[in-house]
Protein backbone atom coordinates (compact mmCIF):
# COMPACT_ATOMS: atom_id res chain seq x y z
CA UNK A 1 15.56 39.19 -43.15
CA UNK A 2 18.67 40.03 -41.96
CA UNK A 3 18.92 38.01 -38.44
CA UNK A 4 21.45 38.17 -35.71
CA UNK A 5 22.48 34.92 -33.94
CA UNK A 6 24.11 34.68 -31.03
CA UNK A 7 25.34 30.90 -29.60
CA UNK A 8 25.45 30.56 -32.95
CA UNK A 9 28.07 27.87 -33.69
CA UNK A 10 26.79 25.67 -30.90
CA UNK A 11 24.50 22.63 -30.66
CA UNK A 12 21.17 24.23 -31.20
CA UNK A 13 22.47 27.25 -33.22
CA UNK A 14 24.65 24.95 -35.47
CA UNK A 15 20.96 23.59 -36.69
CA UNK A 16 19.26 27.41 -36.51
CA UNK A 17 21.56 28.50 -39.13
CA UNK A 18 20.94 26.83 -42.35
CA UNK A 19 17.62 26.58 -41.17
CA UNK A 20 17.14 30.41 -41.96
CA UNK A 21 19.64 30.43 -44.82
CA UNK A 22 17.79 27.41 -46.34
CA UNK A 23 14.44 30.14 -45.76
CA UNK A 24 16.32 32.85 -47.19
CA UNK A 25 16.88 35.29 -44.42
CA UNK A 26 20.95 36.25 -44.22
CA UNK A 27 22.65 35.05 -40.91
CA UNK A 28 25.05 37.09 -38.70
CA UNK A 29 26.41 35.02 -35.87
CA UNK A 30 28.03 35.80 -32.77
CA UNK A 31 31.75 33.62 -32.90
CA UNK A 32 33.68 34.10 -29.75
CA UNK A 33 36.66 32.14 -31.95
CA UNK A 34 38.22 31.79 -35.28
CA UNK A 35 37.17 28.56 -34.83
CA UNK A 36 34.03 29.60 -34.92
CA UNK A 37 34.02 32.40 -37.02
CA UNK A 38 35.21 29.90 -39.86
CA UNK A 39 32.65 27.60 -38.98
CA UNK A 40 29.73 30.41 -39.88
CA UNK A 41 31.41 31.44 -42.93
CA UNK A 42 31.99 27.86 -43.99
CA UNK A 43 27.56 27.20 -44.09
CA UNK A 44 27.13 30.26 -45.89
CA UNK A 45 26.65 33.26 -42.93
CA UNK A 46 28.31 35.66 -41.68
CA UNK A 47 30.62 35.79 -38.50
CA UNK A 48 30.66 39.10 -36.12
CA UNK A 49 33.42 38.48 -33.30
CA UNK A 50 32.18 39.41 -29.78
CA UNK A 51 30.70 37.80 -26.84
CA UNK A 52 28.50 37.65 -24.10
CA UNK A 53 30.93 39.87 -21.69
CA UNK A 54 30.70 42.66 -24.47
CA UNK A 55 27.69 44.79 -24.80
CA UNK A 56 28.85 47.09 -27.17
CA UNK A 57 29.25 44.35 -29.83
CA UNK A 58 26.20 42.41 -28.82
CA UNK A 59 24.03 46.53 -29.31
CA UNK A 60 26.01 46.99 -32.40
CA UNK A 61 25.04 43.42 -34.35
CA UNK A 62 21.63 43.23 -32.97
CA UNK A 63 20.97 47.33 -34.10
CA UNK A 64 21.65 46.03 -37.42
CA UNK A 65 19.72 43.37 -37.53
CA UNK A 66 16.26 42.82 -38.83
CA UNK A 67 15.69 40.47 -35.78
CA UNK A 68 17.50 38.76 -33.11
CA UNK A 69 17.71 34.74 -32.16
CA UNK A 70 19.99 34.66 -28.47
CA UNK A 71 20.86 31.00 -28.09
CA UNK A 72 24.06 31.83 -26.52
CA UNK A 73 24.52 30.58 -22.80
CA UNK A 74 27.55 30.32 -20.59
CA UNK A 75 28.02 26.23 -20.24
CA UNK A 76 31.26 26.12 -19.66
CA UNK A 77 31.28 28.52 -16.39
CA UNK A 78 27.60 26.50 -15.68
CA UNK A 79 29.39 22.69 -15.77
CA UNK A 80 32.29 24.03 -13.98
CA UNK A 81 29.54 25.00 -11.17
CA UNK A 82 29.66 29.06 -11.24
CA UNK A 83 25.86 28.66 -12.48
CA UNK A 84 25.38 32.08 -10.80
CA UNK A 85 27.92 34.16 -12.93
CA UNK A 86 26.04 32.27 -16.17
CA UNK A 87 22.78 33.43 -15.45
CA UNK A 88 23.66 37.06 -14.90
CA UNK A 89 25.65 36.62 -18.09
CA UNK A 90 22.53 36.05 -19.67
CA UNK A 91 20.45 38.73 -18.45
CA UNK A 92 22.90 41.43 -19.03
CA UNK A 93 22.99 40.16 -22.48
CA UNK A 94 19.33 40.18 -23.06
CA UNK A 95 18.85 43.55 -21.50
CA UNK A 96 21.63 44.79 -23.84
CA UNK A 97 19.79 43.00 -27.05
CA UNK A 98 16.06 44.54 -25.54
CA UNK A 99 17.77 47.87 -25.57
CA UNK A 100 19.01 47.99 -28.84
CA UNK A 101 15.67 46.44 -30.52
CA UNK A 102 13.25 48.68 -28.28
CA UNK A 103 10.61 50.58 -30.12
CA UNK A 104 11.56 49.04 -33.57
CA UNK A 105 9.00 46.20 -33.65
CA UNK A 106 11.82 43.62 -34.72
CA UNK A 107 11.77 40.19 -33.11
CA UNK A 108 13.79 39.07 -30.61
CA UNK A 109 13.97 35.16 -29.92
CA UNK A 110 15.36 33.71 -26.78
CA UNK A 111 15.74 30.78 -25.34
CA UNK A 112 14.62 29.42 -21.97
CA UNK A 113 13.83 25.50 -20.39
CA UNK A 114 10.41 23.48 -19.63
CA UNK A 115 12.76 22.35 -16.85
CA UNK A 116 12.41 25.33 -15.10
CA UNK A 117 9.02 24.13 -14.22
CA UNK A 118 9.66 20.94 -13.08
CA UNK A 119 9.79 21.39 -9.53
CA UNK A 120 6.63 24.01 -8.91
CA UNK A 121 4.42 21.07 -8.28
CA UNK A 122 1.91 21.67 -11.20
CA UNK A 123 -0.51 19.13 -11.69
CA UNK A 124 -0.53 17.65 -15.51
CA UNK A 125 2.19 18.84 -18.14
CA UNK A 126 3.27 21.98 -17.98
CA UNK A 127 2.40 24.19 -20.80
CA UNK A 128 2.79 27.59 -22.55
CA UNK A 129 0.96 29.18 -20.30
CA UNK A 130 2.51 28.16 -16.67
CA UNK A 131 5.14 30.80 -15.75
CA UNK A 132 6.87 31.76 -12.44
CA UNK A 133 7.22 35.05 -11.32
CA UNK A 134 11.15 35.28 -10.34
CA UNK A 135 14.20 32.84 -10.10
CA UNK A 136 17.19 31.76 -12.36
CA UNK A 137 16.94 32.48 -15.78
CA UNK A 138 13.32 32.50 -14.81
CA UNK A 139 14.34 36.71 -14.35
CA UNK A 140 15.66 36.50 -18.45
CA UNK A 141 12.98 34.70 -19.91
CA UNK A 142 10.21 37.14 -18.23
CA UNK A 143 12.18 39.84 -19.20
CA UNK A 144 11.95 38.86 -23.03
CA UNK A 145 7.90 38.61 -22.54
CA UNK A 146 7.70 42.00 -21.03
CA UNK A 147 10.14 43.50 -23.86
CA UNK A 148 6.79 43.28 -26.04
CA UNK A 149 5.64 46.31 -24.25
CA UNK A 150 8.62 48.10 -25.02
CA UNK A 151 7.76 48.05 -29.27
CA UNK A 152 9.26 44.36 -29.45
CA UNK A 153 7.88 41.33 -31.37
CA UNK A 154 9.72 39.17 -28.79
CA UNK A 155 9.32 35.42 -27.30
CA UNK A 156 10.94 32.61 -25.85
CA UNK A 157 11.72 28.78 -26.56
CA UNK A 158 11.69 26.85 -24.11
CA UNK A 159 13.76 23.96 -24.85
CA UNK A 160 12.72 20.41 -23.63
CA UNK A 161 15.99 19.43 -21.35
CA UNK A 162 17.00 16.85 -23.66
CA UNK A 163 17.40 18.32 -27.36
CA UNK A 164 18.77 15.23 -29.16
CA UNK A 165 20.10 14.46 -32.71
CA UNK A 166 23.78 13.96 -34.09
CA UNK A 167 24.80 17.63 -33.49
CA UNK A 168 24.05 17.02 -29.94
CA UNK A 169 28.07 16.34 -28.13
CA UNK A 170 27.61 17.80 -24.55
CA UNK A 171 24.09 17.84 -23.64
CA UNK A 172 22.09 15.47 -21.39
CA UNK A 173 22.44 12.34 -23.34
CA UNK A 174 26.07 12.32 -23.86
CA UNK A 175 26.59 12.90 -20.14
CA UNK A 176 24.21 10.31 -19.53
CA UNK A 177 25.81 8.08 -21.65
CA UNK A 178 29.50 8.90 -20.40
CA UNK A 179 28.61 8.36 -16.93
CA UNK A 180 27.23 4.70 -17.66
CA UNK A 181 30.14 3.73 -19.18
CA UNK A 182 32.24 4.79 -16.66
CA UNK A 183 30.26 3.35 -13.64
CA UNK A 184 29.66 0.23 -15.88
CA UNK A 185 25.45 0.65 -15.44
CA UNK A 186 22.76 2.74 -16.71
CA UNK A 187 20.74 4.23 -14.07
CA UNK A 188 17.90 5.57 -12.56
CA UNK A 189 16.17 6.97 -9.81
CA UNK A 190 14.07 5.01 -7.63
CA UNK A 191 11.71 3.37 -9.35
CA UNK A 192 12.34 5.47 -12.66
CA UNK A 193 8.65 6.70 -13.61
CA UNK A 194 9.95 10.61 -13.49
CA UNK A 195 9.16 11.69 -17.50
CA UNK A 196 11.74 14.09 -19.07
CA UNK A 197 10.20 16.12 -22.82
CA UNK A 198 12.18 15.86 -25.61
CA UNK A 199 12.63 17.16 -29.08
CA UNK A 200 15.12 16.60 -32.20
CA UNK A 201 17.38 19.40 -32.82
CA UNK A 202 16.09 20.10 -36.33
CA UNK A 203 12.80 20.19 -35.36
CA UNK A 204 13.72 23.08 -32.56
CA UNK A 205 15.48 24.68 -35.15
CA UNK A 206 12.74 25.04 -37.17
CA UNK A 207 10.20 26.81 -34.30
CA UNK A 208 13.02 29.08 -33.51
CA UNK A 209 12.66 30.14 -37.49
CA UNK A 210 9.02 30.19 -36.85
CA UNK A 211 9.08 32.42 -33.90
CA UNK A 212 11.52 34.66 -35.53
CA UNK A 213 8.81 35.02 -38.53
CA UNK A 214 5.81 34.92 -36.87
CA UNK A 215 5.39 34.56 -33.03
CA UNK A 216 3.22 37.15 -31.40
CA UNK A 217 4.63 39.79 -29.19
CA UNK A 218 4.98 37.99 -25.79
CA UNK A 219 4.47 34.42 -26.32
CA UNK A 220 5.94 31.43 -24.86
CA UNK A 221 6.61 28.81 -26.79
CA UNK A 222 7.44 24.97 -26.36
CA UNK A 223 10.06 22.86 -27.94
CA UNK A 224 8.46 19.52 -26.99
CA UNK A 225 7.79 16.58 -29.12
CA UNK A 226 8.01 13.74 -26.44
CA UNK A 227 6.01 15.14 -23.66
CA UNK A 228 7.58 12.79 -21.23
CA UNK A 229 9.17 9.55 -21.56
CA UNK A 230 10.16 7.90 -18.32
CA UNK A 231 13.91 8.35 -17.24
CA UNK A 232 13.90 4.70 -16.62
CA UNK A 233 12.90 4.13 -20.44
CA UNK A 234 15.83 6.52 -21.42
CA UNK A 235 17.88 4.58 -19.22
CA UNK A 236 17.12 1.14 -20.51
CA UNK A 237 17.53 2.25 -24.09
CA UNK A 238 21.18 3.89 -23.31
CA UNK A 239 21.84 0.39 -21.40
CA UNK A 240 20.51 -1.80 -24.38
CA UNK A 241 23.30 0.26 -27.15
CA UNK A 242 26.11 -0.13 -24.39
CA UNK A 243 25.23 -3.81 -23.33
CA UNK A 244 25.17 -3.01 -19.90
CA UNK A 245 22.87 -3.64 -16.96
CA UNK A 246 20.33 -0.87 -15.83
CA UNK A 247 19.87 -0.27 -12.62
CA UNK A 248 17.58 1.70 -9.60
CA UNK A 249 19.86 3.76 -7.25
CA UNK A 250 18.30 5.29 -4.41
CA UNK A 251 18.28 9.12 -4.40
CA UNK A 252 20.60 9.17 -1.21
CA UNK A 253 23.59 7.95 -4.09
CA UNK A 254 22.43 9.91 -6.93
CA UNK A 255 25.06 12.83 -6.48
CA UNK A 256 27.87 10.83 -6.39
CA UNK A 257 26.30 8.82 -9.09
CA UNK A 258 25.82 11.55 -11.88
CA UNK A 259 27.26 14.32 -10.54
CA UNK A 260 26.31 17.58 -12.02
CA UNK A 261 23.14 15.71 -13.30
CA UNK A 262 21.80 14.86 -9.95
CA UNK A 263 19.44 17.76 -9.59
CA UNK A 264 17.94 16.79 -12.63
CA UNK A 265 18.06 12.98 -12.83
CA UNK A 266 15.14 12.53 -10.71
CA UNK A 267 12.65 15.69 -11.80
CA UNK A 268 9.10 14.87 -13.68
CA UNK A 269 8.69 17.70 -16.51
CA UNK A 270 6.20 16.60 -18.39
CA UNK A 271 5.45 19.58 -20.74
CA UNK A 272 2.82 19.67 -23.64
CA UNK A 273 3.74 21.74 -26.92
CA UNK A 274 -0.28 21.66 -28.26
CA UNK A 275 -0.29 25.65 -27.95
CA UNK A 276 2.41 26.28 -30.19
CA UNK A 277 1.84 23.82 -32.23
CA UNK A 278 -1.85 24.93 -32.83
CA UNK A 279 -0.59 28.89 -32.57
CA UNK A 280 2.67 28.35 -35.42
CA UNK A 281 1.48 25.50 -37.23
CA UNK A 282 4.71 23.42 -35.56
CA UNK A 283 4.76 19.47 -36.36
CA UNK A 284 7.84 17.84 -35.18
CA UNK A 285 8.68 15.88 -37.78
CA UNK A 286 12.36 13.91 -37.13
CA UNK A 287 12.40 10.91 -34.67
CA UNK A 288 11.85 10.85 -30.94
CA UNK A 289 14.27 10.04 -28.43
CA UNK A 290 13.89 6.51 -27.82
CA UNK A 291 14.52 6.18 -31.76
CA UNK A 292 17.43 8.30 -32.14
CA UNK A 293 19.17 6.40 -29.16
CA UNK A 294 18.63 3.15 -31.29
CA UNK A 295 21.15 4.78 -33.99
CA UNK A 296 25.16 4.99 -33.72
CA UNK A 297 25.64 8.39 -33.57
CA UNK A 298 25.32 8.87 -30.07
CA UNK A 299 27.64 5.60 -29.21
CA UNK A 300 30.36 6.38 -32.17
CA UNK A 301 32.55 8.41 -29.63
CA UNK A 302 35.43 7.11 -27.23
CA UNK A 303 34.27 4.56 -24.20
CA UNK A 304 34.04 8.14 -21.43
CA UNK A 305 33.57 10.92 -23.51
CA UNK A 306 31.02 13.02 -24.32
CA UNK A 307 31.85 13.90 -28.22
């Protein structure tokens, strides 16, 4: 299969693609740099310059494609806090990608969060089967469910907030880990019981390759393998590799604690992954959180950085 990648050089998509190559399907990934570009063509797939901001490119690669994985997300504007401008970013693109796949029964493959549901107060983990009927990127991901009336084999992964592994440089983790050693303690909310899913980065990589294959039209899917460890466990383990205290803070100090992170810091997403699991045949397989943050990998980079 010839597949179509956008984000394709990034954390997530940097697994995805010799994850189908090792499968045998050909890659084509979105690179919005030479940098990148060389990066695809370095593992073996093929580069197509464009990016989000260019619909014509994104119709053109995904017309050509035998199916469609959109990883690709605006970050950079998100962190530097023009979250709005990201998420319309995204649906334009996805609209553009639904239009150019309609009626052909390809798959398309996107990518939304369990985190999403973390504040709709739903008793238990959230599963497959919770969705909300409008919000932030909550518009894109029901968009990609209702593309499977349009002639579309298309779903969604929703990624557990922290994806984790060595090819992971700017998510959660790192900017957990940054902020403790600059504040010189690893902290927590309250009383820390708030759980936060997790998965390893190969593992996600290979359910996006399953979804691509064989997800039914419409389906949600779950990237979870820890269904919710408590953020004062996560805490405690980034403390223990850094040898430095943890820590309660009250929520009134959590913004000027960690920032860009304190909307998240404190939410309980607990999120169950049995569905897919049982619908794809999905096992994660790699270690869990708490065991990657016993390795180096995370800890290699310079005291304040985030890789």
């Amino acid at each position: 299969m010839r597949v179509f990648v956008t984000g394709a050089s990034g954390h997530v998509g940097s697994a995805v693609v010799p994850e189908l190559l090792d499968a045998g399907h050909r890659v084509v990934g979105l690179a919005r740099s030479d940098e990148s570009a060389a990066a695809l063509t370095a593992v073996g797939a093929q580069a197509h310059r464009g990016d989000l901001d260019d619909p014509g490119s994104l119709a053109e690669a995904a017309a050509s494609a035998d199916g469609v994985i959109h990883l690709a997300f605006k970050h950079d504007a998100m962190f530097a806090g023009d979250f709005d401008s990201a998420v319309a970013a995204d649906l334009r693109a996805i609209e553009t990608l639904g239009h150019a796949l309609e009626g052909t029964g390809k798959p398309l493959v996107s990518t939304s969060g369990t985190m999403l549901l973390a504040f709709t107060g739903l008793e238990g983990a959230a599963t497959e089967a919770d969705a909300l009927d409008a919000g932030p990127r909550i518009d894109a991901e029901n968009a990609v469910v209702g593309f499977a009336e349009r002639g579309i084999r298309s779903s969604v992964v929703r990624l557990a907030p922290t994806v984790h592994s060595k090819l992971d440089r700017h998510g959660f983790i790192p900017a957990l880990i940054s902020i403790a050693r600059a504040k010189g303690v690893a902290a927590y909310v309250g009383d820390g019981t708030n759980r936060w899913p997790a998965v390893h980065t190969l593992d996600a990589a290979r359910l996006y390759r399953l979804a691509l294959e064989s997800a039914p039209a419409g389906a949600r899917l779950h990237a979870v393998d820890d269904q919710g460890i408590p953020f004062r466990d996560i805490a405690e383990a980034i403390g223990r590799r850094l040898d430095l205290p943890t820590a309660s803070i009250p929520s009134t100090r959590a913004e000027d604690h960690f920032g860009f992170l304190s909307a998240h810091v404190s939410a309980d997403n607990p999120s169950s992954s049995a569905l897919t699991q049982d619908l794809l045949g999905w096992k994660p397989a790699q270690p869990n959180l708490i065991e990657d943050l016993g390795q180096s990998h995370y800890f290699d980079t310079p005291a304040g950085t985030t890789g």
